[in-house]
N, C-alpha and C. Protein backbone atom coordinates (compact mmCIF):
# COMPACT_ATOMS: atom_id res chain seq x y z
N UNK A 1 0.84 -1.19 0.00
CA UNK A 1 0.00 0.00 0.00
C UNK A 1 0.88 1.24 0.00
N UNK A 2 0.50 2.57 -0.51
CA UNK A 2 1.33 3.46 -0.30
C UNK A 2 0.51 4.34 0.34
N UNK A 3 1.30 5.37 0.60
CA UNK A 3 0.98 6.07 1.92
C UNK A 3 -0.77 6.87 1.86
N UNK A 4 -1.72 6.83 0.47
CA UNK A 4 -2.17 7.76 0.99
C UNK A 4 -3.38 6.30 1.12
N UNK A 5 -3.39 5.48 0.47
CA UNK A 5 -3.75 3.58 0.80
C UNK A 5 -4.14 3.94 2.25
N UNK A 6 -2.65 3.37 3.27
CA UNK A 6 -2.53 3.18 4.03
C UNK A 6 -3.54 4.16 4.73
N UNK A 7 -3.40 5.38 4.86
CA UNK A 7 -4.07 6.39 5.53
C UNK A 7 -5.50 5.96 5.68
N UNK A 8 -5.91 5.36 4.47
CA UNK A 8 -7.64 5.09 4.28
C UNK A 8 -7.53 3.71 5.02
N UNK A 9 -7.12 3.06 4.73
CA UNK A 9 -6.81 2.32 5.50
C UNK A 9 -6.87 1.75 6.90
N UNK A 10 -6.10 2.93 7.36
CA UNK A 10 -6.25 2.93 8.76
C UNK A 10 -7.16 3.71 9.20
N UNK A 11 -8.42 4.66 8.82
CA UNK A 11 -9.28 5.33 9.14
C UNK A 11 -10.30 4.10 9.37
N UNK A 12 -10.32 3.55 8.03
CA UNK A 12 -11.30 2.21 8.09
C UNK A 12 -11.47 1.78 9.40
N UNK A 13 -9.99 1.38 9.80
CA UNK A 13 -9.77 0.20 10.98
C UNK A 13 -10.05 0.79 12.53
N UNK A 14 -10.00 2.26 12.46
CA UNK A 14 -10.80 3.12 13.51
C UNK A 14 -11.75 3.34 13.57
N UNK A 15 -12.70 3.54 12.49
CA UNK A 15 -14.05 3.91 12.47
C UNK A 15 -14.81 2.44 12.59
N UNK A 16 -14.77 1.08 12.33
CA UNK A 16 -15.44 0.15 11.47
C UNK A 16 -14.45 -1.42 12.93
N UNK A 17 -13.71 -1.16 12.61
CA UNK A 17 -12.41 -2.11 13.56
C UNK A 17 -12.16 -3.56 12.23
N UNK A 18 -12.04 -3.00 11.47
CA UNK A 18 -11.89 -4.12 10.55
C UNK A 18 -10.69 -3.66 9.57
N UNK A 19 -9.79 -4.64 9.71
CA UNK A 19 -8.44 -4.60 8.74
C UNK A 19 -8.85 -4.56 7.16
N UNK A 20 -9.04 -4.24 6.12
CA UNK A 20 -9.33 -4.16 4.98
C UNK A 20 -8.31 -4.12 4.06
N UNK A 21 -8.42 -4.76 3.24
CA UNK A 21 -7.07 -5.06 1.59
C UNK A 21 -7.84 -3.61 0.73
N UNK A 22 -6.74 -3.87 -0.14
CA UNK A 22 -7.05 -2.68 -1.29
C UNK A 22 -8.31 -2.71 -1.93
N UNK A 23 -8.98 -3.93 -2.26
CA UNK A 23 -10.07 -4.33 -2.83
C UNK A 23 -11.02 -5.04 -2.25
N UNK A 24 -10.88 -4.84 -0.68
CA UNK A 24 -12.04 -5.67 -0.01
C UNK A 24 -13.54 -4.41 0.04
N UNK A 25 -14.17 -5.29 -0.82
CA UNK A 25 -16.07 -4.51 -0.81
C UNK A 25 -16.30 -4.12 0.51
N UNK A 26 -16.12 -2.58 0.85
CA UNK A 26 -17.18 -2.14 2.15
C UNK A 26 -18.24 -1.48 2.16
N UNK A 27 -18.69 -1.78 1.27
CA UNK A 27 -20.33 -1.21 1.58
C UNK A 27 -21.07 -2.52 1.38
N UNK A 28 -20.80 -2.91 0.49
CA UNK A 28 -21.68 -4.54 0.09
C UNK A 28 -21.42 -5.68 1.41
N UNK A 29 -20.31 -5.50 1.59
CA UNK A 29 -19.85 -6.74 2.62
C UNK A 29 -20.65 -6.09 3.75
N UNK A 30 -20.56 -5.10 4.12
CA UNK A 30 -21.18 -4.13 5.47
C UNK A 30 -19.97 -4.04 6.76
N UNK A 31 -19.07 -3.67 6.32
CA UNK A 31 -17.45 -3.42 6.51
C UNK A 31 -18.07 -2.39 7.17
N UNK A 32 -18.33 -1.44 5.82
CA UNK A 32 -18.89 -0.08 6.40
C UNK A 32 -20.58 0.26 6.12
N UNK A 33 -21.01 0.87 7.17
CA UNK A 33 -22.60 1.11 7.09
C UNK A 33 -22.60 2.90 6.74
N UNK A 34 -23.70 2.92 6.30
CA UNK A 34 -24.52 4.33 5.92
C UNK A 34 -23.72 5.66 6.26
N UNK A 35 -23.79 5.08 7.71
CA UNK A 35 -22.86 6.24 9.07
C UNK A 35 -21.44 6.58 8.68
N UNK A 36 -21.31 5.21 8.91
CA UNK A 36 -19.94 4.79 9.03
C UNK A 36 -19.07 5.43 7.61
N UNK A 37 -19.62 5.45 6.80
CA UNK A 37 -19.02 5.85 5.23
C UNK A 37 -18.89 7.43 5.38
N UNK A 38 -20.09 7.97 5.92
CA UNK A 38 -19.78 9.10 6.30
C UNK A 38 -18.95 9.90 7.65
N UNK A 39 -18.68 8.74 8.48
CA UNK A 39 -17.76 9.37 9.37
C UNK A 39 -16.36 9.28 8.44
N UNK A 40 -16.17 8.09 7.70
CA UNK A 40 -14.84 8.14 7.42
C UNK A 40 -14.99 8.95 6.13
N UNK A 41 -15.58 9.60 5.48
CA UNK A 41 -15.71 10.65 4.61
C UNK A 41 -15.42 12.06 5.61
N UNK A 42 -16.01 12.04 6.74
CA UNK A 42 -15.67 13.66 7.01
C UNK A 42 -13.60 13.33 7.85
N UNK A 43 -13.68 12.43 8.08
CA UNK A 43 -12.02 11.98 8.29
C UNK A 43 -11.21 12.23 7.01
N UNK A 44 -11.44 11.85 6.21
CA UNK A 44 -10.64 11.93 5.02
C UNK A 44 -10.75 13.59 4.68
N UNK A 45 -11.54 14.43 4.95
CA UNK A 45 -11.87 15.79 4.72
C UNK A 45 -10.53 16.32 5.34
N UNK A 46 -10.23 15.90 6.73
CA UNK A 46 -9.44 16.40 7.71
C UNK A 46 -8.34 15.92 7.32
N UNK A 47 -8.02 15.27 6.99
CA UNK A 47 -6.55 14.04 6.51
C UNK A 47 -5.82 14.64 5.40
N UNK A 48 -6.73 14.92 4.40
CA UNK A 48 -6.07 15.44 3.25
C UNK A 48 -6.88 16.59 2.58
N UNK A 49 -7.28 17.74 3.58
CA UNK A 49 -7.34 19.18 3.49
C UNK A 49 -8.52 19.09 2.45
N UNK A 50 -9.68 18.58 2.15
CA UNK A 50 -10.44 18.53 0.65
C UNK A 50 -11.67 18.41 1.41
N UNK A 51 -12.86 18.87 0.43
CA UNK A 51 -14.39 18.98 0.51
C UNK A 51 -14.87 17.81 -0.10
N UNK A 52 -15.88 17.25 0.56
CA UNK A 52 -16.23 15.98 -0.05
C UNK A 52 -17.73 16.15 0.25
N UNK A 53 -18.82 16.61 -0.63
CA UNK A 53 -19.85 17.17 -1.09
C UNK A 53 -21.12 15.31 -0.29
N UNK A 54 -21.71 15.80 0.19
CA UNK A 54 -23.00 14.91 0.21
C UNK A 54 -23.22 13.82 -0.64
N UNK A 55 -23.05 14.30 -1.37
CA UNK A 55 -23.83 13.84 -2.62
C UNK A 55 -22.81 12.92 -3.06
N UNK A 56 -21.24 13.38 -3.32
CA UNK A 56 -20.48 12.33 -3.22
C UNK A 56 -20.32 11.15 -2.56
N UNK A 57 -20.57 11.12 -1.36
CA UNK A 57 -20.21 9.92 -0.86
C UNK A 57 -21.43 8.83 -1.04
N UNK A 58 -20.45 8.18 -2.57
CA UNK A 58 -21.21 7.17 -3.17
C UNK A 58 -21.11 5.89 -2.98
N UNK A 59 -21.74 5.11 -3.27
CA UNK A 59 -20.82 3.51 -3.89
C UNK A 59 -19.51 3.56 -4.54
N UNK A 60 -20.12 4.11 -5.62
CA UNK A 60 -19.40 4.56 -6.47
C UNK A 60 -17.63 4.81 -6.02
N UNK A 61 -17.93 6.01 -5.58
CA UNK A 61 -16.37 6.94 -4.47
C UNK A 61 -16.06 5.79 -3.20
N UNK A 62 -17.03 4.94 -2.71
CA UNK A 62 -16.30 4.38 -1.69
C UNK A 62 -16.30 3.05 -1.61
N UNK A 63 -16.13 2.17 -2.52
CA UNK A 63 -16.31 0.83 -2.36
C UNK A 63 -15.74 -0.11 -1.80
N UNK A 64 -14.14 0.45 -2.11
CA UNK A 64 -12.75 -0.04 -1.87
C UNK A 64 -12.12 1.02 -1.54
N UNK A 65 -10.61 0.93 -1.08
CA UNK A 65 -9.62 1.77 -0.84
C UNK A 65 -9.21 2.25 -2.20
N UNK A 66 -9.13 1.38 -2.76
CA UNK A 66 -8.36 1.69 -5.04
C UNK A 66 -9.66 2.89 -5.12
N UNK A 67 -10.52 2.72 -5.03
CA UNK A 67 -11.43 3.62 -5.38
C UNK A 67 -11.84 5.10 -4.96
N UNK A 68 -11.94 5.36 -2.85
CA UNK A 68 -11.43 6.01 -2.72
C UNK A 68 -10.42 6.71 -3.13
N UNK A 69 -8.96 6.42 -3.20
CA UNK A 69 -8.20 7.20 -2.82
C UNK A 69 -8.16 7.78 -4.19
N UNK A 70 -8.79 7.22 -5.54
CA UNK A 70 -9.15 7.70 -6.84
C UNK A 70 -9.65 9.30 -6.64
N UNK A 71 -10.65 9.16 -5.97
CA UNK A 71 -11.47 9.91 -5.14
C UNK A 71 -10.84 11.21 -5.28
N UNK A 72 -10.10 11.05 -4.02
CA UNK A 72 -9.42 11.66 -3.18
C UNK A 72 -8.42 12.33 -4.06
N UNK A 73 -7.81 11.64 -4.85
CA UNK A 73 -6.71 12.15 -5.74
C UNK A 73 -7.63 13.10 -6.69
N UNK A 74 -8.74 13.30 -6.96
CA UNK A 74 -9.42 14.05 -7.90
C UNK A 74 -9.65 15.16 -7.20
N UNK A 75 -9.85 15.31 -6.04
CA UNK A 75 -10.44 16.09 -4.99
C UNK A 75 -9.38 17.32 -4.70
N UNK A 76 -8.12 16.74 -4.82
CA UNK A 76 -7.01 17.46 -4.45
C UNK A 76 -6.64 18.53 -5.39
């Protein structure tokens, strides 16, 4: 993983308590719930200085970590 991976990563494993791979499904699996997507959405706000709109926090934007940090890299 590289560092900004890891970061999501480890937000996961604070918010949720579950270790997660690059491509493990958290919304489908229920890794992460409703809430939960949005706590670690307003974390990632704080982490790496960026606005992350309502409406964004999708399936879509959060399925996986590869996907996030896609995200995130657009955001910046």
């Amino acid at each position: 993983m590289n560092e900004t991976q890891q970061i999501i990563a480890n937000r996961i494993y604070e918010i949720a308590f579950n270790r997660v791979q690059l491509d493990s499904e958290l919304i489908k699996s229920g890794i992460l719930s409703s809430i939960l997507v949005v706590d670690l959405a307003t974390s990632l706000e704080e982490d790496f200085d960026i606005q992350i709109p309502f409406n964004e926090i999708t399936i879509e934007n959060f399925s996986n970590i590869v996907l996030i940090e896609k995200f995130i890299n657009e955001k910046r």
